[in-house]
Protein backbone atom coordinates (compact mmCIF):
# COMPACT_ATOMS: atom_id res chain seq x y z
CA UNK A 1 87.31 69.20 39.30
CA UNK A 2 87.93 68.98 43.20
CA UNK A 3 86.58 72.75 43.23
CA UNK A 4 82.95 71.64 41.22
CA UNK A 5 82.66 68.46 43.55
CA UNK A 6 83.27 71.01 46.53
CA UNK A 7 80.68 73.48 45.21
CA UNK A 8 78.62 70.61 44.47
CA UNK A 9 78.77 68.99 47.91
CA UNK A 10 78.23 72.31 49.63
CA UNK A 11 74.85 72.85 47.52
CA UNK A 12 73.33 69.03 48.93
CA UNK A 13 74.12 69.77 52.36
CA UNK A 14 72.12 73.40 52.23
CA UNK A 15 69.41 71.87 51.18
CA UNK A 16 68.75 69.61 53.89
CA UNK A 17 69.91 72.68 56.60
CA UNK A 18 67.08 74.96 57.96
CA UNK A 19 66.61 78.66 56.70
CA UNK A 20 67.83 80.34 59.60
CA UNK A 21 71.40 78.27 59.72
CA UNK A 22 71.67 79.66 56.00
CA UNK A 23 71.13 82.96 57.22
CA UNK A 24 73.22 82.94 60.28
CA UNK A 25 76.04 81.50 58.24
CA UNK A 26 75.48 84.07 55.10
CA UNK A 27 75.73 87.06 57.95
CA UNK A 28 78.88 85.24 59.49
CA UNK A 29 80.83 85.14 56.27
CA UNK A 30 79.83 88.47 54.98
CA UNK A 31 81.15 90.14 58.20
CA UNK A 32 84.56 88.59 57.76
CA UNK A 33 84.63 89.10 54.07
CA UNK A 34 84.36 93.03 55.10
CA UNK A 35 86.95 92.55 57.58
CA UNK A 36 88.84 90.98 55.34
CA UNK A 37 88.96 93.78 52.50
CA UNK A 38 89.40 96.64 55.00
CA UNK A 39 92.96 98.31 53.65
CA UNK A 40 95.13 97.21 56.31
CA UNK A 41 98.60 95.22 56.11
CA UNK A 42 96.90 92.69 58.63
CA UNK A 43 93.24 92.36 59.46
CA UNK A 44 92.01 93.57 62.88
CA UNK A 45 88.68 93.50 64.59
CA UNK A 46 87.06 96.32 66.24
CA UNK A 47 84.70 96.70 68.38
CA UNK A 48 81.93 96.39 66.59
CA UNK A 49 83.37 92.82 65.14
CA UNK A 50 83.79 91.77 68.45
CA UNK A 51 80.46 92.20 69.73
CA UNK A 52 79.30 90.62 66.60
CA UNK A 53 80.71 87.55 67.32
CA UNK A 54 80.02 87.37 71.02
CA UNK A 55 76.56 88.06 70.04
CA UNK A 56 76.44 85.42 67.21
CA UNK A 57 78.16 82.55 69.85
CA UNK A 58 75.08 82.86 71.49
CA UNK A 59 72.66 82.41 69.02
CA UNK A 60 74.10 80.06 66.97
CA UNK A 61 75.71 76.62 67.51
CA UNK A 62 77.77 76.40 64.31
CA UNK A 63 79.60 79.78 64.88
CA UNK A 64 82.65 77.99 64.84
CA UNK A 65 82.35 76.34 61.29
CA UNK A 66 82.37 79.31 59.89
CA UNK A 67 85.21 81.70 61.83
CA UNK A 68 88.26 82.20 59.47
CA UNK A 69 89.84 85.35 60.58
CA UNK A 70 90.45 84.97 64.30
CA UNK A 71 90.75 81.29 66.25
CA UNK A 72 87.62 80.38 68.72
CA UNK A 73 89.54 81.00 71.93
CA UNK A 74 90.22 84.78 70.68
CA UNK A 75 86.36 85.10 70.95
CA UNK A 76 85.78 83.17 74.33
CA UNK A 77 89.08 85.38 75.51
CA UNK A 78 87.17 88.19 74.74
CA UNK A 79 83.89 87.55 76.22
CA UNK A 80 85.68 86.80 79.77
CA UNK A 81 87.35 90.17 79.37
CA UNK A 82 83.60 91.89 78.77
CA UNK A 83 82.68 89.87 82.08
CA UNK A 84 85.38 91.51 83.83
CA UNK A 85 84.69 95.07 82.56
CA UNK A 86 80.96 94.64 83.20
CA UNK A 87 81.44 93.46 86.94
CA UNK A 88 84.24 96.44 87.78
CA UNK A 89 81.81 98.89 86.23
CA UNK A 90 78.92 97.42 88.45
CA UNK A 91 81.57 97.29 91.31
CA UNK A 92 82.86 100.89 91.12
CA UNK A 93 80.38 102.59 93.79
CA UNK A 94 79.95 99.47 95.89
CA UNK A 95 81.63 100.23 99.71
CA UNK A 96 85.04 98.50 100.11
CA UNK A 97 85.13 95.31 102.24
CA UNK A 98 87.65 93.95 104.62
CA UNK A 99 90.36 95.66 106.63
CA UNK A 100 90.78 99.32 106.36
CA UNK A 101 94.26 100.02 104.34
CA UNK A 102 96.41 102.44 107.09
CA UNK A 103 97.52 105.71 106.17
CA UNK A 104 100.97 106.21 104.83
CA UNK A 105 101.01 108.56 107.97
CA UNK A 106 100.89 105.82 109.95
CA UNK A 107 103.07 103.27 108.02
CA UNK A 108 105.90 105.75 108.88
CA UNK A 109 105.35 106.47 112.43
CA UNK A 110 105.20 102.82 112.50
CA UNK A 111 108.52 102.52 110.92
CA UNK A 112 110.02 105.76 112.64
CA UNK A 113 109.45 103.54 115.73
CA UNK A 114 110.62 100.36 115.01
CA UNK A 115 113.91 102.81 113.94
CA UNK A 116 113.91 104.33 117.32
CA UNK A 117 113.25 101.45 119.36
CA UNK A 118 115.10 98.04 118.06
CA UNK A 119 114.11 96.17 121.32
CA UNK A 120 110.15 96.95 120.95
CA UNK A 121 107.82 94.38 119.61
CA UNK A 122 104.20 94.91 118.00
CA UNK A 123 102.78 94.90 120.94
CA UNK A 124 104.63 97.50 122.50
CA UNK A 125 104.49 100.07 119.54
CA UNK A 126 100.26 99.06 119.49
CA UNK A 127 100.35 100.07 122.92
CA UNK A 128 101.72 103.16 121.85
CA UNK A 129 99.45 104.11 118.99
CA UNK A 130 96.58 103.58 121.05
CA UNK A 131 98.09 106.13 123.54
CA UNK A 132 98.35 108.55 120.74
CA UNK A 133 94.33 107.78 119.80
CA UNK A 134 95.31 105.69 116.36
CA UNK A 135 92.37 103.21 115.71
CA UNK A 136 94.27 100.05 114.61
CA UNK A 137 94.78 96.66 115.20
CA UNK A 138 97.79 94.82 117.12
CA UNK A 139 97.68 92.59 113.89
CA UNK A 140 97.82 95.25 111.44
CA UNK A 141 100.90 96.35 113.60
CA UNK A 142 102.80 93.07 113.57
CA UNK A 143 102.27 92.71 109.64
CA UNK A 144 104.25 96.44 109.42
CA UNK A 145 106.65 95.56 111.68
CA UNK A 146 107.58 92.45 110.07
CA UNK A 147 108.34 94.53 106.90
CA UNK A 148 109.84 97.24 108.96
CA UNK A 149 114.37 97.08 108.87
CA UNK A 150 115.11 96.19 112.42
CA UNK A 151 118.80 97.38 112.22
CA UNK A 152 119.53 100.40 114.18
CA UNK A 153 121.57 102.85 112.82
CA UNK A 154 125.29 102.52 114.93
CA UNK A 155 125.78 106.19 115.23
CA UNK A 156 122.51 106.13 117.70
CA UNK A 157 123.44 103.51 119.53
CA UNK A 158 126.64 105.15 120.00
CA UNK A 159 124.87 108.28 120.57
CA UNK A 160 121.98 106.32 123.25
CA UNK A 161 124.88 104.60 124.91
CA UNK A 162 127.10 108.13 125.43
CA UNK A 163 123.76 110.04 126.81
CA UNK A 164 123.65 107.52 130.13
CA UNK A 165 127.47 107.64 130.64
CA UNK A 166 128.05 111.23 129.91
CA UNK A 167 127.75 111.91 134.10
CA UNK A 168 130.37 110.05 134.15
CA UNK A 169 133.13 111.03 131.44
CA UNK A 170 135.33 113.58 131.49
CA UNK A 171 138.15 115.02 128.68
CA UNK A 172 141.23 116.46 128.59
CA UNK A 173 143.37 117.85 125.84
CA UNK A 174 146.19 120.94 125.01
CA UNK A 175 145.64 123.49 122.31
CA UNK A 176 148.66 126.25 121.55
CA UNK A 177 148.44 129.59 121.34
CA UNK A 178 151.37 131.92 119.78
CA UNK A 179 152.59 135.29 121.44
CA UNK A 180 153.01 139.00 120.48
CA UNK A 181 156.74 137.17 120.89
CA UNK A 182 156.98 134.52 118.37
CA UNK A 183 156.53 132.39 121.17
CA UNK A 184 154.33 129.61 122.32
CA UNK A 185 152.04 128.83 124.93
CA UNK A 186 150.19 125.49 126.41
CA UNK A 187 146.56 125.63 127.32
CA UNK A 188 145.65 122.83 129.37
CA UNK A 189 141.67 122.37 130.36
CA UNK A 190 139.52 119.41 131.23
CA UNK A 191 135.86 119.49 130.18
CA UNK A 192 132.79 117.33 131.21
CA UNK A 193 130.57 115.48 129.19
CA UNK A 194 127.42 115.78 130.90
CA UNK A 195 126.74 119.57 130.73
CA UNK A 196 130.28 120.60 128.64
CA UNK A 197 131.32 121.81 131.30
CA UNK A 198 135.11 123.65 131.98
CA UNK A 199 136.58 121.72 135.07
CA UNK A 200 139.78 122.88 135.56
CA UNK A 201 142.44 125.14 133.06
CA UNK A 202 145.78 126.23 133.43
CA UNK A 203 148.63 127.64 130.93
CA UNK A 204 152.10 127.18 131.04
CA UNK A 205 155.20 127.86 128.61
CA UNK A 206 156.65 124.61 129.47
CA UNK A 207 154.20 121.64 129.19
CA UNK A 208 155.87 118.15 131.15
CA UNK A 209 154.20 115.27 132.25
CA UNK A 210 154.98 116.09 135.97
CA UNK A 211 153.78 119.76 135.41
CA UNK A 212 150.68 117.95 133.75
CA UNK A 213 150.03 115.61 136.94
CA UNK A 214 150.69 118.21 139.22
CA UNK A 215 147.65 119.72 137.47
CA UNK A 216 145.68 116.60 137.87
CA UNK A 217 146.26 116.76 141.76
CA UNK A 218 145.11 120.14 141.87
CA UNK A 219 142.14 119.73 140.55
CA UNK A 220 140.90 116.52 142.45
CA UNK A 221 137.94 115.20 141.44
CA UNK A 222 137.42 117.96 138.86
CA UNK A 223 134.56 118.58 140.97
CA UNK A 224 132.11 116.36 139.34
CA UNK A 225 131.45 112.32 139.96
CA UNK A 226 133.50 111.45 137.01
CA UNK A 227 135.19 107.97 136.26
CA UNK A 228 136.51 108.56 132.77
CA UNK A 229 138.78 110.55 131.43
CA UNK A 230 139.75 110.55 127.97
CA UNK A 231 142.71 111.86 126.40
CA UNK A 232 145.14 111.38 123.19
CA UNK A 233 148.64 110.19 123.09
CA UNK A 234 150.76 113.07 123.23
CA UNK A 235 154.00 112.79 124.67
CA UNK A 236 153.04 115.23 127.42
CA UNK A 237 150.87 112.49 128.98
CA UNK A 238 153.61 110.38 130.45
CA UNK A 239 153.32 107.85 132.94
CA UNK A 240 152.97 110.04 135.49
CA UNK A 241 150.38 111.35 134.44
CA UNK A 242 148.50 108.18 133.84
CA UNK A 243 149.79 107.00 137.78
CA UNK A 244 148.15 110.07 139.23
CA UNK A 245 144.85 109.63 136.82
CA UNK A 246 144.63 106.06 138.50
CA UNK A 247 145.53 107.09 142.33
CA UNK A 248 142.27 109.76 142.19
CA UNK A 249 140.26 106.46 140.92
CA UNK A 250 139.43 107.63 137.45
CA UNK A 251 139.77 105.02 134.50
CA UNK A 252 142.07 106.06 131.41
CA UNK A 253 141.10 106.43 128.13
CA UNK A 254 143.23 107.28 125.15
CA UNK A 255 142.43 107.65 121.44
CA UNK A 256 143.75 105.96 118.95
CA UNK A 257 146.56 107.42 117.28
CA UNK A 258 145.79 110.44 114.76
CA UNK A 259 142.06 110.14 115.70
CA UNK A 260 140.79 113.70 116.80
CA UNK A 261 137.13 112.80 116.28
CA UNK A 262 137.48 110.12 118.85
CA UNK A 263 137.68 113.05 121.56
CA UNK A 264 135.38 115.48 120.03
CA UNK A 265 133.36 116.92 122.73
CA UNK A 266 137.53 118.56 124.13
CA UNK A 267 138.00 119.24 120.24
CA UNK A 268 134.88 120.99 119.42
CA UNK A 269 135.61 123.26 122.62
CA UNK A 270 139.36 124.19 121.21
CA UNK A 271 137.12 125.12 118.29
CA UNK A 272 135.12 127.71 119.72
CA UNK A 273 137.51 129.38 122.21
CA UNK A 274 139.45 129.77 118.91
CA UNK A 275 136.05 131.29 117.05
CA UNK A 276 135.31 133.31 120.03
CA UNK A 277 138.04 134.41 121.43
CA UNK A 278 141.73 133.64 120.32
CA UNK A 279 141.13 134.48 116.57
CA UNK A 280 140.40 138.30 117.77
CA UNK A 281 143.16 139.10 119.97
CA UNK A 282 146.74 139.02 120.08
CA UNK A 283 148.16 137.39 123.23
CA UNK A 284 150.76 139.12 124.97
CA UNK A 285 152.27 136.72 127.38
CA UNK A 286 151.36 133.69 130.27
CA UNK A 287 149.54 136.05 132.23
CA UNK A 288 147.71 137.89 129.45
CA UNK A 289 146.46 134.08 128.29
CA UNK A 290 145.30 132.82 131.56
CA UNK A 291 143.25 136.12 132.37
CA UNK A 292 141.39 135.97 128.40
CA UNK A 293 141.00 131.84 129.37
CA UNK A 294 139.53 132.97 132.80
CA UNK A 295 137.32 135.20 131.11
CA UNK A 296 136.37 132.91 128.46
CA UNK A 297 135.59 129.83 131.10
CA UNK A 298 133.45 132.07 133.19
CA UNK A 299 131.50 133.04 129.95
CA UNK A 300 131.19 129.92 127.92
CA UNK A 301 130.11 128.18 131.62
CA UNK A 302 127.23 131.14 132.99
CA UNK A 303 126.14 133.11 129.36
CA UNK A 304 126.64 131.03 126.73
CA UNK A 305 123.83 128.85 125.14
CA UNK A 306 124.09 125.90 123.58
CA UNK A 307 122.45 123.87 121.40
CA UNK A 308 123.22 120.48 122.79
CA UNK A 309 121.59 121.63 126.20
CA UNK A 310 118.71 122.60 124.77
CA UNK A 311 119.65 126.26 124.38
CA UNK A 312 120.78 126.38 127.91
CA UNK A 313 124.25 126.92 129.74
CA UNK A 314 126.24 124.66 131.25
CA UNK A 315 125.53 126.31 134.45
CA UNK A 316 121.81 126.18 134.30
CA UNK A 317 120.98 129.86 133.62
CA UNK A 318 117.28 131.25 135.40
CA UNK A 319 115.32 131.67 132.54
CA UNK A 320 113.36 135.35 133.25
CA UNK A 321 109.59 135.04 133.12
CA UNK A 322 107.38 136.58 130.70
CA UNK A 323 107.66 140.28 130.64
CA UNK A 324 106.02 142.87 128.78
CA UNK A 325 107.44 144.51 125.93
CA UNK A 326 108.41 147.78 126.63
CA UNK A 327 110.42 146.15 129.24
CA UNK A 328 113.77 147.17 129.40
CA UNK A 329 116.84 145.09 127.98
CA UNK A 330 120.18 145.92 128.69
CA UNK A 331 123.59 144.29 127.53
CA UNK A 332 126.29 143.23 129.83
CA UNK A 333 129.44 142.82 127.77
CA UNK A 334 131.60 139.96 127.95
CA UNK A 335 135.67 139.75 126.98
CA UNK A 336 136.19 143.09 126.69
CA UNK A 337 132.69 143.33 124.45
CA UNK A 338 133.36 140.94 122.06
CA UNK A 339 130.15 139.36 123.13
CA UNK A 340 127.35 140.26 125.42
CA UNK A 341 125.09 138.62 128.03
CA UNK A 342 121.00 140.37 128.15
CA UNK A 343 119.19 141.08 131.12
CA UNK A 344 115.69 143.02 131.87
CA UNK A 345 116.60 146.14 133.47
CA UNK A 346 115.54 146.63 136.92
C-alpha cells in the first residue's frame, strides 16, 4: 500500500516538473543503476563516473536528490582535487619564484664550516663564501647555520689546542732492549713536540733516578724553548728527577697511571725505532746500542719523512728543484743499508 501511494505521489509531482528535470534525473539514475550492477563486491566509480557527476553538478540544481551511491561531499572532494591537478598541470613550465634553493654543495661547506669553526657566526662564514665567489645571501646563511650542530668534536679541540703549545712541550720516556746476553738494556731519549724532534738519548744497564737527573743536567734546555715535559710514573723518575726538571724551569707532567696513549707522540717514536731498527738486529752490548741509537737519531732527525710534517724531516730537509729526468739518482744508505736517503748525482 505505502509502495502504490509512493509510486503514486512520485507520478503527481512529474507532472508538474519541466521536461528537462525528467531527463536530467532519468540520466542520473540510469548511471548509478550501471554502477550499481557492475560485478564488484563493492561499487566504485571511475573516471568516467566522476566526470559525470562533476559535469551534471553544474547543470543541474537537483543533482543531489538523486545521488545514492556516493555522499555529496565525495563529489565536491573531487572537483577540488581536478582544480588542483588542472592548476599544477598549467603550473609545470611556469619559472620558479622566490629565493633560489642552495646547492647541497653548499649546504655542506656551510656545515663543514660551522664544524671547523665553533666561534664563527653567519656573518663571518658569508664573508667567507663571498671570498670563495658563492652568490648567496647573509640570510640564507644564518637560516643554515641555525640548523647546523654547533658542538665541536673534542678530539679537535684537543688536537687545535696541542698545535699552538707543541713549541713548547717536550717528552720523555724508557724503552728496553735485550742483548746477544740475555741481558737488558735502558734507552733513555727525550723528544719534542713541535717538529718530533730527538733532543737528547743515552743508554745505560743500570737505570736510577740520579743516573736519570744526571741526564737531565746534561742536556740543559734540550736545546729547544721548551716548558713541558711529560713523562709516566715509573719508578725510575724519582724525586730527583722531578727537583732537577723544576731547577732548569720546565713544568712536570705525568700520565695517569697505565695510560700510554696519554704520551703518545714518545710512544709512537719507541714504535718505529723498534720497526726500523731494533726488530732487525741483534744488540751486542751498551756500546753496540748507543752507536745503532746514534745512527738511528741522526737518520730519523735529517732523512726521514714524515707525515705529520707534511712529508718533511724534523730537520727541515732542502727540497732539490725540478730536474730533468735522465738526471741521475743515487742512494746513500743508512744503518748499515737497512734504509736509504736519495740524492741527484752531481
Amino acid at each position: 500500500m505505502i509502495a502504490t501511494f509512493r509510486h503514486l505521489l512520485g507520478v503527481l509531482l512529474a507532472s508538474f516538473r519541466s521536461r528537462e528535470d525528467l531527463i536530467l534525473e532519468n540520466l542520473a539514475l540510469r548511471q548509478q543503476l550501471l554502477a550499481l550492477h557492475a560485478k564488484r563486491p563493492r561499487p566504485k566509480l571511475g573516471l568516467v563516473e566522476k566526470v559525470f557527476w562533476l559535469a551534471l553538478r553544474r547543470l543541474w540544481l537537483g543533482w543531489k536528490q538523486s545521488l545514492i551511491v556516493v555522499t555529496p561531499q565525495t563529489v565536491i572532494r573531487w572537483h577540488r582535487t581536478g582544480f588542483r591537478l588542472y592548476w599544477a598541470w598549467l603550473s609545470r613550465h611556469q619559472p620558479g619564484v622566490g629565493r633560489r634553493p642552495l646547492t647541497k654543495h653548499l649546504r655542506d661547506l656551510i656545515q663543514r664550516m660551522v664544524a671547523e669553526n665553533p666561534t664563527w657566526g653567519a656573518p663571518r662564514i658569508h664573508g667567507e663564501l663571498l671570498m670563495l665567489g658563492f652568490d648567496v645571501s647573509e640570510r640564507s646563511v644564518s637560516r643554515w647555520v641555525k640548523k647546523c650542530h654547533r658542538r665541536p668534536d673534542p678530539a679537535k679541540q684537543w688536537l687545535a689546542f696541542l698545535k699552538n703549545h707543541r713549541e713548547s712541550i717536550a717528552a720523555m720516556d724508557f724503552f728496553t732492549v735485550p742483548t746477544l746476553t740475555f741481558g737488558v738494556l735502558h734507552c733513555l731519549f727525550v723528544i719534542g713536540h713541535d717538529r718530533r724532534t730527538i733532543l737528547h738519548y743515552n743508554v745505560t744497564r743500570n737505570p736510577s733516578g740520579f743516573w736519570t737527573a744526571l741526564q737531565m743536567r746534561q742536556t740543559g734546555q734540550f736545546s729547544s724553548p721548551c716548558k713541558f715535559l711529560i713523562f709516566d710514573r715509573d719508578a725510575k723518575f724519582s724525586h730527583e728527577v722531578l727537583v732537577t726538571i723544576e731547577d732548569l724551569g720546565v713544568t712536570s707532567v705525568r700520565t695517569a697511571f697505565r695510560s700510554p696513549w696519554q704520551n703518545g707522540v714518545a710512544e709512537r717514536w719507541v714504535g718505529s725505532i723498534r720497526r726500523e731498527l731494533l726488530n732487525h738486529v741483534i744488540v751486542m752490548n751498551e756500546r753496540h746500542l748507543r752507536r745503532l741509537v746514534r745512527d738511528y737519531v741522526r737518520y730519523y732527525n735529517e732523512d726521514r719523512t714524515h707525515m705529520t710534517l707534511g712529508k718533511q724531516t724534523p730537520v727541515t730537509r732542502t727540497v732539490t728543484p725540478r730536474v730533468p729526468a735522465s738526471a741521475t739518482v743515487v742512494a746513500l744508505p743508512r744503518l748499515g743499508g737497512l734504509h736509504h736517503r736519495y740524492e741527484i748525482a752531481a
